[in-house]
PDB file of N, CA and C in Angstrom:
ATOM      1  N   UNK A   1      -9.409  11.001 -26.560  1.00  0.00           N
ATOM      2  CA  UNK A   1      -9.008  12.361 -26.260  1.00  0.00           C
ATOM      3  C   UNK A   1      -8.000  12.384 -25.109  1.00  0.00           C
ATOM      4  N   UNK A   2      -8.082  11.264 -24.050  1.00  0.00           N
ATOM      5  CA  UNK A   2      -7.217  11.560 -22.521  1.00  0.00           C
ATOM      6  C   UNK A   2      -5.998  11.030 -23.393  1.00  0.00           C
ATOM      7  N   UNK A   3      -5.959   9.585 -24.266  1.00  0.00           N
ATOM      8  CA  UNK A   3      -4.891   9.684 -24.849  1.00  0.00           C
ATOM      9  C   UNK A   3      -3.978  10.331 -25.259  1.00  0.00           C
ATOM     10  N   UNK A   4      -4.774  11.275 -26.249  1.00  0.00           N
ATOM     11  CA  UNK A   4      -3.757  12.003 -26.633  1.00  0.00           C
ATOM     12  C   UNK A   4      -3.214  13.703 -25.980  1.00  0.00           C
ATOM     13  N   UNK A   5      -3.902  13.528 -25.334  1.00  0.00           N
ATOM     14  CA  UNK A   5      -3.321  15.032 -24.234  1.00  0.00           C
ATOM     15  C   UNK A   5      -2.197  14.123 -23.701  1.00  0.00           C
ATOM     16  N   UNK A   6      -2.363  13.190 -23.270  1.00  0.00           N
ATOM     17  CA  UNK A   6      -1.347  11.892 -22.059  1.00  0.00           C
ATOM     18  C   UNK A   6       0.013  12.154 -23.123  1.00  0.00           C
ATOM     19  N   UNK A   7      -0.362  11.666 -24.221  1.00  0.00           N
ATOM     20  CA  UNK A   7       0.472  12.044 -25.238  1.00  0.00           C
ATOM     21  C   UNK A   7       1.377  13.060 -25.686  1.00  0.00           C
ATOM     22  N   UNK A   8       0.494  13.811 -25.727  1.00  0.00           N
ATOM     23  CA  UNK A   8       0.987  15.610 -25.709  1.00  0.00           C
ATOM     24  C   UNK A   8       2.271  15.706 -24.186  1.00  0.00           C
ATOM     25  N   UNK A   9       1.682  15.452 -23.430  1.00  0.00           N
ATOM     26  CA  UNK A   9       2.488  15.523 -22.001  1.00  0.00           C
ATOM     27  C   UNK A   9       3.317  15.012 -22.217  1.00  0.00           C
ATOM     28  N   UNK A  10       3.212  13.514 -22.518  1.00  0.00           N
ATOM     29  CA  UNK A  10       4.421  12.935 -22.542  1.00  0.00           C
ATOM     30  C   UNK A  10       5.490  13.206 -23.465  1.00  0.00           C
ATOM     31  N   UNK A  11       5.650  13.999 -24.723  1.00  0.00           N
ATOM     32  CA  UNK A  11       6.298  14.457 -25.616  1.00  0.00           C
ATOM     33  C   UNK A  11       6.570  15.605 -24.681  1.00  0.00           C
ATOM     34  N   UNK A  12       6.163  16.900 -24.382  1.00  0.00           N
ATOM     35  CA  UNK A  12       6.939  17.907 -23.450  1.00  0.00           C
ATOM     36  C   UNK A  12       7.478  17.312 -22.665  1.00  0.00           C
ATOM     37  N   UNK A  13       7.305  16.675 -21.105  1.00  0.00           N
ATOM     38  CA  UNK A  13       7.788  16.371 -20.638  1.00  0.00           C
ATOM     39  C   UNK A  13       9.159  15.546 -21.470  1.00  0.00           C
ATOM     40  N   UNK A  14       9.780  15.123 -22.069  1.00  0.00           N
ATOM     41  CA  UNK A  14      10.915  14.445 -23.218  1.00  0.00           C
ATOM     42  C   UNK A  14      11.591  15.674 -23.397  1.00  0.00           C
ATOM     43  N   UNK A  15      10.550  16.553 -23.870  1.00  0.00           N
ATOM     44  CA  UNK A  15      11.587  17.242 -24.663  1.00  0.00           C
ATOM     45  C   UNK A  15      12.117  18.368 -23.785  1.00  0.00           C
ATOM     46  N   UNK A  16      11.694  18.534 -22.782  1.00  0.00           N
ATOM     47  CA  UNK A  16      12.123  18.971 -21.348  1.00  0.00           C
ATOM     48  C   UNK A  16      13.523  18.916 -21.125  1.00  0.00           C
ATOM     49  N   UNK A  17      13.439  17.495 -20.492  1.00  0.00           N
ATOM     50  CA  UNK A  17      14.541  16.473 -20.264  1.00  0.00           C
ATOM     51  C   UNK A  17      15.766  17.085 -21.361  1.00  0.00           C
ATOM     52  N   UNK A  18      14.948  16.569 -22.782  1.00  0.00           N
ATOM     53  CA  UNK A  18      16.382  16.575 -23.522  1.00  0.00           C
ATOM     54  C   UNK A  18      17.146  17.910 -23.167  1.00  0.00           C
ATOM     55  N   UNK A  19      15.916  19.301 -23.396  1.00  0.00           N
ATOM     56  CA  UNK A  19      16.729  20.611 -23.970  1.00  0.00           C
ATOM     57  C   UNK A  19      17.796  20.819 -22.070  1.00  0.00           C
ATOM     58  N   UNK A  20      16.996  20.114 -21.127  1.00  0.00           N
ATOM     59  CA  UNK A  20      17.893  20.545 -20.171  1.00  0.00           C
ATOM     60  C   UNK A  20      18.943  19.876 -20.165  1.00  0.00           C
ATOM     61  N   UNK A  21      19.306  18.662 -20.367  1.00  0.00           N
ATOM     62  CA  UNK A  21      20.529  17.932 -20.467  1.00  0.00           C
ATOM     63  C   UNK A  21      21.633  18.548 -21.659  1.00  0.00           C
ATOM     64  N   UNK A  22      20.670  18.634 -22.803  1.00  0.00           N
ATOM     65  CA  UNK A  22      21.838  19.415 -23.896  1.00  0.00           C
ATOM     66  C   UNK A  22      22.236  20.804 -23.927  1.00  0.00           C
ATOM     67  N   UNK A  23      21.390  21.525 -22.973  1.00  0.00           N
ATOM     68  CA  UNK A  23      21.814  22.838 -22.684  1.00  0.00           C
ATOM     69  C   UNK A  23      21.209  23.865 -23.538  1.00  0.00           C
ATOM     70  N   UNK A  24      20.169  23.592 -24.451  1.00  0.00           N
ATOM     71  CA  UNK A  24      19.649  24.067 -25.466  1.00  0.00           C
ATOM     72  C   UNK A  24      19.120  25.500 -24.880  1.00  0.00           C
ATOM     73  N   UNK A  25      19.321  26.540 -25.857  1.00  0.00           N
ATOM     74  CA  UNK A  25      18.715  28.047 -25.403  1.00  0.00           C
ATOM     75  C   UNK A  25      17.604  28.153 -26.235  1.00  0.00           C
ATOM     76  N   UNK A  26      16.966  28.753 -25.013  1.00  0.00           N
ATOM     77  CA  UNK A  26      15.060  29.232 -25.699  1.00  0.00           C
ATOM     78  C   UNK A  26      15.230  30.499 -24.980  1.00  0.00           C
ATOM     79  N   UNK A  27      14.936  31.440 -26.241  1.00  0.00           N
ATOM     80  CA  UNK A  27      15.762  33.011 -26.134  1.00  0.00           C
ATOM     81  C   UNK A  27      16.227  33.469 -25.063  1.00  0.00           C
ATOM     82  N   UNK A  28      17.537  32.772 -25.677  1.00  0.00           N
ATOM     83  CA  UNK A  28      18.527  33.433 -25.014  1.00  0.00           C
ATOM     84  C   UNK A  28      19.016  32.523 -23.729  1.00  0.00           C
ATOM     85  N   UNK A  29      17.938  31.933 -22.856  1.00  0.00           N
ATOM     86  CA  UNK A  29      18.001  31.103 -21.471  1.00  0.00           C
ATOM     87  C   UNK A  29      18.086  29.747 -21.699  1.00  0.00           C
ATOM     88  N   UNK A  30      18.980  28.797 -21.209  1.00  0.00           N
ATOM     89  CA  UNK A  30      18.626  27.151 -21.144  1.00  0.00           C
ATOM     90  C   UNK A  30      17.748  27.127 -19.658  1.00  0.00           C
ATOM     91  N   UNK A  31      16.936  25.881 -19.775  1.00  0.00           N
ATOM     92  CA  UNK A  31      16.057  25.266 -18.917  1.00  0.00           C
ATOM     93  C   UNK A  31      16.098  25.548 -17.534  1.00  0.00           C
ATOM     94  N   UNK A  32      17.742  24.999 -17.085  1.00  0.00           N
ATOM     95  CA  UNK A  32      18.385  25.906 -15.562  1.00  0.00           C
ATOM     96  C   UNK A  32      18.087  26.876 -15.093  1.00  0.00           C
ATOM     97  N   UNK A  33      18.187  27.978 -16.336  1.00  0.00           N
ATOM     98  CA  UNK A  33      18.040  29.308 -15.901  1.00  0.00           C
ATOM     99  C   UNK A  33      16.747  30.028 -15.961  1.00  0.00           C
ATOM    100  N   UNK A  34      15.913  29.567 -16.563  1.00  0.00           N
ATOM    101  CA  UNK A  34      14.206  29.419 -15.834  1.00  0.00           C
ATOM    102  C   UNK A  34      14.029  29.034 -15.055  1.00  0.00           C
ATOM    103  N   UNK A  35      14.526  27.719 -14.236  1.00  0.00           N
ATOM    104  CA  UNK A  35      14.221  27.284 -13.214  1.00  0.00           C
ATOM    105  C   UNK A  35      15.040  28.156 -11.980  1.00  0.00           C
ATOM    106  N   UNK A  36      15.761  28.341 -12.442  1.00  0.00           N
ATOM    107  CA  UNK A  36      16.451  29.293 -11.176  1.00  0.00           C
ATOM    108  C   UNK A  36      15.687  30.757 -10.976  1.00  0.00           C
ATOM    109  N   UNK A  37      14.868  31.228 -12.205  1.00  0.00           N
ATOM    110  CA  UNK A  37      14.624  32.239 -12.141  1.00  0.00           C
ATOM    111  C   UNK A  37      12.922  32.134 -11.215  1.00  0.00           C
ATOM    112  N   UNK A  38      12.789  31.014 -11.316  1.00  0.00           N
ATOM    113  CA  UNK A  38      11.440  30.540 -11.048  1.00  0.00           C
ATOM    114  C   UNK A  38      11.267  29.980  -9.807  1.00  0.00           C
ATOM    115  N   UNK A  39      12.180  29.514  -9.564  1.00  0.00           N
ATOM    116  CA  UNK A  39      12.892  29.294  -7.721  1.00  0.00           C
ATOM    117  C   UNK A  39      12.896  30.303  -6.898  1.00  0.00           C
ATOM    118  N   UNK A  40      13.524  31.339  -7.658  1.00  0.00           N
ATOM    119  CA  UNK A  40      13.536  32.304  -6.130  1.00  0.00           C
ATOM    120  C   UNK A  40      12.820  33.549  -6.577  1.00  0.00           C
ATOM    121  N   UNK A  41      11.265  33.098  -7.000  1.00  0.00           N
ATOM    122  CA  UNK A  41      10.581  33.998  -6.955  1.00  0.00           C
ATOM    123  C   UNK A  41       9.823  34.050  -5.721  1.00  0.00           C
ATOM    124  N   UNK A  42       9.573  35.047  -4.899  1.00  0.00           N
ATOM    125  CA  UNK A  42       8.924  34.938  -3.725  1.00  0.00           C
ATOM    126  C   UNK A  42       7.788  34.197  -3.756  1.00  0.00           C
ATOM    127  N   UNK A  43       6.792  34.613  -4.530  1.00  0.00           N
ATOM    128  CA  UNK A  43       5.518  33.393  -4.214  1.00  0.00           C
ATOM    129  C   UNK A  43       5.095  32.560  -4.878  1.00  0.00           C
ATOM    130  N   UNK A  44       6.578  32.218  -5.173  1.00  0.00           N
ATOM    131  CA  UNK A  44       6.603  30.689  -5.961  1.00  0.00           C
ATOM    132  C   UNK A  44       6.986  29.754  -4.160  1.00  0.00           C
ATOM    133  N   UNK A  45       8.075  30.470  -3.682  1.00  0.00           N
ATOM    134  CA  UNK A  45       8.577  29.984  -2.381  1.00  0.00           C
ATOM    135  C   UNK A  45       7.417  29.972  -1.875  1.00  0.00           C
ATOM    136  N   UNK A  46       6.700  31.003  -1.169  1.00  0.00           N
ATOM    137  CA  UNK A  46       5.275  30.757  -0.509  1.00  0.00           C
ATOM    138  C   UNK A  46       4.165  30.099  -0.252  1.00  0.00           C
ATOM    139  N   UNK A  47       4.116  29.402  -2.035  1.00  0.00           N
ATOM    140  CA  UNK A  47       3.541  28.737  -2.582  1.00  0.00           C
ATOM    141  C   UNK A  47       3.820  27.168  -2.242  1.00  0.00           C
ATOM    142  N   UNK A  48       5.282  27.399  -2.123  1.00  0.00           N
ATOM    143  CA  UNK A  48       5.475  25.593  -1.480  1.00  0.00           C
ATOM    144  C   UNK A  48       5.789  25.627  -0.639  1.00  0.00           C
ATOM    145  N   UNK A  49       5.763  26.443   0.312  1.00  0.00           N
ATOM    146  CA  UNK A  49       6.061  26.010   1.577  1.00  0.00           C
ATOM    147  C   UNK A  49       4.562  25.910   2.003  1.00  0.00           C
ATOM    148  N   UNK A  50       3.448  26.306   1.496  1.00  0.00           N
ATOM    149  CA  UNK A  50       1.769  25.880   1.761  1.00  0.00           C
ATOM    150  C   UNK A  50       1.448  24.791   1.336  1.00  0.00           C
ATOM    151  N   UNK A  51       2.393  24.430  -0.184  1.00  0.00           N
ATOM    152  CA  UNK A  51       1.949  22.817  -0.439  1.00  0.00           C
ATOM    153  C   UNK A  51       2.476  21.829   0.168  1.00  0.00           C
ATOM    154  N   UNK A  52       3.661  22.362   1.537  1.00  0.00           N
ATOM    155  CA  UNK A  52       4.853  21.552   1.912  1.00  0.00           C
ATOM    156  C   UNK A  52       3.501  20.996   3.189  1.00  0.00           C
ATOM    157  N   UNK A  53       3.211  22.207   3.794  1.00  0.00           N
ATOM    158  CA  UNK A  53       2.442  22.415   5.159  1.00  0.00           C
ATOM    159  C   UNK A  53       0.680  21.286   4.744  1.00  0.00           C
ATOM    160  N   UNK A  54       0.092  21.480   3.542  1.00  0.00           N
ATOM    161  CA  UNK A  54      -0.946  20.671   3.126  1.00  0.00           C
ATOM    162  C   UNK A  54      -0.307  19.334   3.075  1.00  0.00           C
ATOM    163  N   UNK A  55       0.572  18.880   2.256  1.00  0.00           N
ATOM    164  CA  UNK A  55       0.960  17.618   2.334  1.00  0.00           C
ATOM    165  C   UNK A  55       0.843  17.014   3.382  1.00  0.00           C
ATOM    166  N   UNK A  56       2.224  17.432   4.511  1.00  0.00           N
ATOM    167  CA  UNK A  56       2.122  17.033   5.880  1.00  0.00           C
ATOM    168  C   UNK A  56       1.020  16.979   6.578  1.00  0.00           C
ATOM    169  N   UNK A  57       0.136  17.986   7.015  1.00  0.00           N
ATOM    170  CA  UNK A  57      -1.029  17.817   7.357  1.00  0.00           C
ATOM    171  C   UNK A  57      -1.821  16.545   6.625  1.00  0.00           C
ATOM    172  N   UNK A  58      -2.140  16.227   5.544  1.00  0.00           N
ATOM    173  CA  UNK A  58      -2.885  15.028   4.797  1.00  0.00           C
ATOM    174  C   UNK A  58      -2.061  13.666   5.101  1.00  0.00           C
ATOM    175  N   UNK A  59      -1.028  14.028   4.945  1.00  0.00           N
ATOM    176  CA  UNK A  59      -0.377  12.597   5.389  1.00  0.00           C
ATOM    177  C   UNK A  59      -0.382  12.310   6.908  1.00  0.00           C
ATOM    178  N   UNK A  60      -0.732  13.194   7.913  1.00  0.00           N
ATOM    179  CA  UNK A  60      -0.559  13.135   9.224  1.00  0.00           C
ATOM    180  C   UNK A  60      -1.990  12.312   9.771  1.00  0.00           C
ATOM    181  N   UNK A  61      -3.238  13.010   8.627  1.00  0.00           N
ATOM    182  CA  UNK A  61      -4.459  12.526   8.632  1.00  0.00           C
ATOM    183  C   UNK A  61      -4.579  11.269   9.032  1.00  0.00           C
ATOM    184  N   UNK A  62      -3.524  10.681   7.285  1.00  0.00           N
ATOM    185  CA  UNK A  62      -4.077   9.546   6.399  1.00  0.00           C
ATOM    186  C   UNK A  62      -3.493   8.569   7.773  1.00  0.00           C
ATOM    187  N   UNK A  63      -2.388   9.073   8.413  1.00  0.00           N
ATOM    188  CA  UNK A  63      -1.588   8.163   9.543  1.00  0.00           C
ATOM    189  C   UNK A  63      -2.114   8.057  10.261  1.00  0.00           C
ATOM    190  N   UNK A  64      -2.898   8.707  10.652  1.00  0.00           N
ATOM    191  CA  UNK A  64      -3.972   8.787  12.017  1.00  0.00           C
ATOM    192  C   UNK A  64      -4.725   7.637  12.133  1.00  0.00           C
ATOM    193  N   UNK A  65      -5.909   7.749  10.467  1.00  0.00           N
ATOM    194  CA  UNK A  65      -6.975   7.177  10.028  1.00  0.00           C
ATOM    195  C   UNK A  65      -6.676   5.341  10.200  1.00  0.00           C
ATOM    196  N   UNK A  66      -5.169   5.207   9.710  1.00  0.00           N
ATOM    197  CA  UNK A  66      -4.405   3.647   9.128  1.00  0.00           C
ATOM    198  C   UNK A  66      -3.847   3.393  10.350  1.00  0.00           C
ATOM    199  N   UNK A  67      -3.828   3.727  11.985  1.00  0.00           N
ATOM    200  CA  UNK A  67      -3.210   3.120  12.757  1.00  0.00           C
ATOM    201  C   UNK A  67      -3.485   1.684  12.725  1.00  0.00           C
ATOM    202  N   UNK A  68      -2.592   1.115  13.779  1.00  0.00           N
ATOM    203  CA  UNK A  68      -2.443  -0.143  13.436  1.00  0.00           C
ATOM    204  C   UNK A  68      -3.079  -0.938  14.952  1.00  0.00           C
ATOM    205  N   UNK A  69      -3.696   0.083  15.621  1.00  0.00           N
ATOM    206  CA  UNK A  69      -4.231  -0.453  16.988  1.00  0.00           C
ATOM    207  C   UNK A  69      -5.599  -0.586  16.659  1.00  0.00           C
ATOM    208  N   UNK A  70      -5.907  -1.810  17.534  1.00  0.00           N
ATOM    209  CA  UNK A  70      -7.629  -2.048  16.737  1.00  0.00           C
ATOM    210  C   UNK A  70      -7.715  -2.244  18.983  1.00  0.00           C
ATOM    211  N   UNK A  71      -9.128  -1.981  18.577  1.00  0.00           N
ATOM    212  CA  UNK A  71      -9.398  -1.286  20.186  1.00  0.00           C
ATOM    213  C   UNK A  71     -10.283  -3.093  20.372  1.00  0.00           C
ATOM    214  N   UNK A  72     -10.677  -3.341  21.540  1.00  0.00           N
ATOM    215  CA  UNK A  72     -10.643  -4.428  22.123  1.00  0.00           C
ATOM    216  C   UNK A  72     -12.267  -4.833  21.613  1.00  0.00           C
ATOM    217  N   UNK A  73     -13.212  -3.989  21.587  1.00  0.00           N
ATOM    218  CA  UNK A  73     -14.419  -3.601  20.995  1.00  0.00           C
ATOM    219  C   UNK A  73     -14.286  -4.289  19.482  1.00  0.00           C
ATOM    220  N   UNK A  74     -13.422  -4.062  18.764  1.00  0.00           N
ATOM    221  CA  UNK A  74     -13.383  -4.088  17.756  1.00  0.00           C
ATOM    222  C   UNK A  74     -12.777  -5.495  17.425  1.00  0.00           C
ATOM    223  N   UNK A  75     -12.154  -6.088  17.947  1.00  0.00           N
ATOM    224  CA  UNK A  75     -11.278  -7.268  18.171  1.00  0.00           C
ATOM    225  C   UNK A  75     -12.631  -8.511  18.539  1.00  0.00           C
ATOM    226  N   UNK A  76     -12.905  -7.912  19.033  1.00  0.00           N
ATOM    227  CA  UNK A  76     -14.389  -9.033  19.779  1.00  0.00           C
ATOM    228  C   UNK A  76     -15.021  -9.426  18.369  1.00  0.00           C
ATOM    229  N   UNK A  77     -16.078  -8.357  17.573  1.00  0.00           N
ATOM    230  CA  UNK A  77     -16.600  -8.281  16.773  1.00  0.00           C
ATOM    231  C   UNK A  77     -15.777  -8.672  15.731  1.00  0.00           C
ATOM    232  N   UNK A  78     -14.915  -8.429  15.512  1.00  0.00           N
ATOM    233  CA  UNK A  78     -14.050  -9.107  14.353  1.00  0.00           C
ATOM    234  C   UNK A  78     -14.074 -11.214  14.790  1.00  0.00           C
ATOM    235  N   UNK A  79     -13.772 -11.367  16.021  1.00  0.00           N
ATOM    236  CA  UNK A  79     -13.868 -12.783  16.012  1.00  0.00           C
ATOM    237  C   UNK A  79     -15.131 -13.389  16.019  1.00  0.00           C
ATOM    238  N   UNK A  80     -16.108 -12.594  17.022  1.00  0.00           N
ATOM    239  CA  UNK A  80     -17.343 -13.192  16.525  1.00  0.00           C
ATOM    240  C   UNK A  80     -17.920 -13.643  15.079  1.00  0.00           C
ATOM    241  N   UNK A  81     -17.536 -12.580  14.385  1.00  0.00           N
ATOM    242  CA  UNK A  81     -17.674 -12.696  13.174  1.00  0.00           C
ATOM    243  C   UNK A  81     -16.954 -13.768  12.554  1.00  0.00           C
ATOM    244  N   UNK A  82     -15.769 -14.140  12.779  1.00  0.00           N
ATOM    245  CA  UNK A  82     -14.692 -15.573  12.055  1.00  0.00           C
ATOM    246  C   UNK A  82     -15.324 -16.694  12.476  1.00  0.00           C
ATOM    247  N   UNK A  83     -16.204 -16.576  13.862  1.00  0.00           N
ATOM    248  CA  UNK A  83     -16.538 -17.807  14.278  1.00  0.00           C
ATOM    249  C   UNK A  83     -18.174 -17.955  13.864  1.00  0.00           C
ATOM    250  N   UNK A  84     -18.977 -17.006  13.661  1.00  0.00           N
ATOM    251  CA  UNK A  84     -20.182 -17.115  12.735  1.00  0.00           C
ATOM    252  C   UNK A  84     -19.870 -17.858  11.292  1.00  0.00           C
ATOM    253  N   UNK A  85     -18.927 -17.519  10.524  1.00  0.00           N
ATOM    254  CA  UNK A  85     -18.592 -17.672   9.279  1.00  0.00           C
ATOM    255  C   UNK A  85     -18.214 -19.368   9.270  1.00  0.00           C
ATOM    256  N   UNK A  86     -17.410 -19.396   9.770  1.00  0.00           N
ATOM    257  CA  UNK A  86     -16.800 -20.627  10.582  1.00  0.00           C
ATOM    258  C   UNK A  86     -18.087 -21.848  10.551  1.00  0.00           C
ATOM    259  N   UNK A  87     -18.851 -21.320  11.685  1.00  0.00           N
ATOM    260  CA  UNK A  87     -19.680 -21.707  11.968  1.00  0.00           C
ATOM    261  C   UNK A  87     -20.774 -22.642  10.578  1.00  0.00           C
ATOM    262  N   UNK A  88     -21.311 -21.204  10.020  1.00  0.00           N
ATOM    263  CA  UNK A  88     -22.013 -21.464   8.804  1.00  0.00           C
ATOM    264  C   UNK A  88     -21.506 -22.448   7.262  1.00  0.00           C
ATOM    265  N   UNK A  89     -20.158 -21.903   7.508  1.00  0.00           N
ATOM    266  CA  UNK A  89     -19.217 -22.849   6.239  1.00  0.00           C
ATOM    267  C   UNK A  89     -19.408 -24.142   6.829  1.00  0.00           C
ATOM    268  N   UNK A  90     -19.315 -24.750   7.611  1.00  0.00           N
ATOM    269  CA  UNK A  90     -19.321 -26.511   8.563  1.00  0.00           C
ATOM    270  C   UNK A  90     -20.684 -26.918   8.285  1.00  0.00           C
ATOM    271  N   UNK A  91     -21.784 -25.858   8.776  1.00  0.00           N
ATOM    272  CA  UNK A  91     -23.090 -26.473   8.003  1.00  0.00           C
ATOM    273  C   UNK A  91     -23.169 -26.329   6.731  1.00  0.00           C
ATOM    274  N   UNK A  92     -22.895 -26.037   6.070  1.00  0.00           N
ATOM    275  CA  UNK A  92     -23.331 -25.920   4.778  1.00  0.00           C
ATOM    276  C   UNK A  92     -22.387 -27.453   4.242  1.00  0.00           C
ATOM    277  N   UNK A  93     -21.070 -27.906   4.208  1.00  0.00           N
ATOM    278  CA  UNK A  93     -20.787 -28.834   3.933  1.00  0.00           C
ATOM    279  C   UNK A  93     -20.984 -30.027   4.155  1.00  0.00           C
ATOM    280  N   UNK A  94     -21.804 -30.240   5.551  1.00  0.00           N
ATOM    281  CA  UNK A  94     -22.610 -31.555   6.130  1.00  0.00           C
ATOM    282  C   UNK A  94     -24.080 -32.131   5.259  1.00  0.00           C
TER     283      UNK A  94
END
């Protein structure tokens, strides 16, 4: 079933593409001129400038979360740990 919806999509999306490149009219309007009409509708604008403001915010998160500073606490425990492992791999091969 996800197939073929995936499917379905992927045929609109094509035929998208084509009718906007060939200029094709669907009464009366080509593709452009929906989209233009659909652009400067006010709360279409509104609308992305909230998905502009969510994005940023989530990505500001995700940057936060992925820094690249590991605190000295954390650095300790990370080697203790290489040298436990360390440790245990040497006995086990004797």
């Amino acid at each position: 079933m996800f197939r073929l919806l995936r499917l379905i999509l992927l045929i609109v999306v094509i035929a998208v593409a084509v009718f906007a490149v060939t200029g094709y009219k669907i009464n009366g309007k080509t593709i452009q001129d929906y989209y233009h009409s659909l652009s400067e509708n006010k709360e279409v604008k509104e609308g992305m400038k909230d998905l502009r403001v969510l994005v940023g915010e989530a990505m500001k998160a995700v940057g936060e979360e992925m820094s690249d500073t590991i605190s000295d606490e954390d650095r300790e425990k990370m080697e203790d740990l290489v040298k436990k492992e360390l440790e245990e791999g040497k006995k086990v091969k004797k």
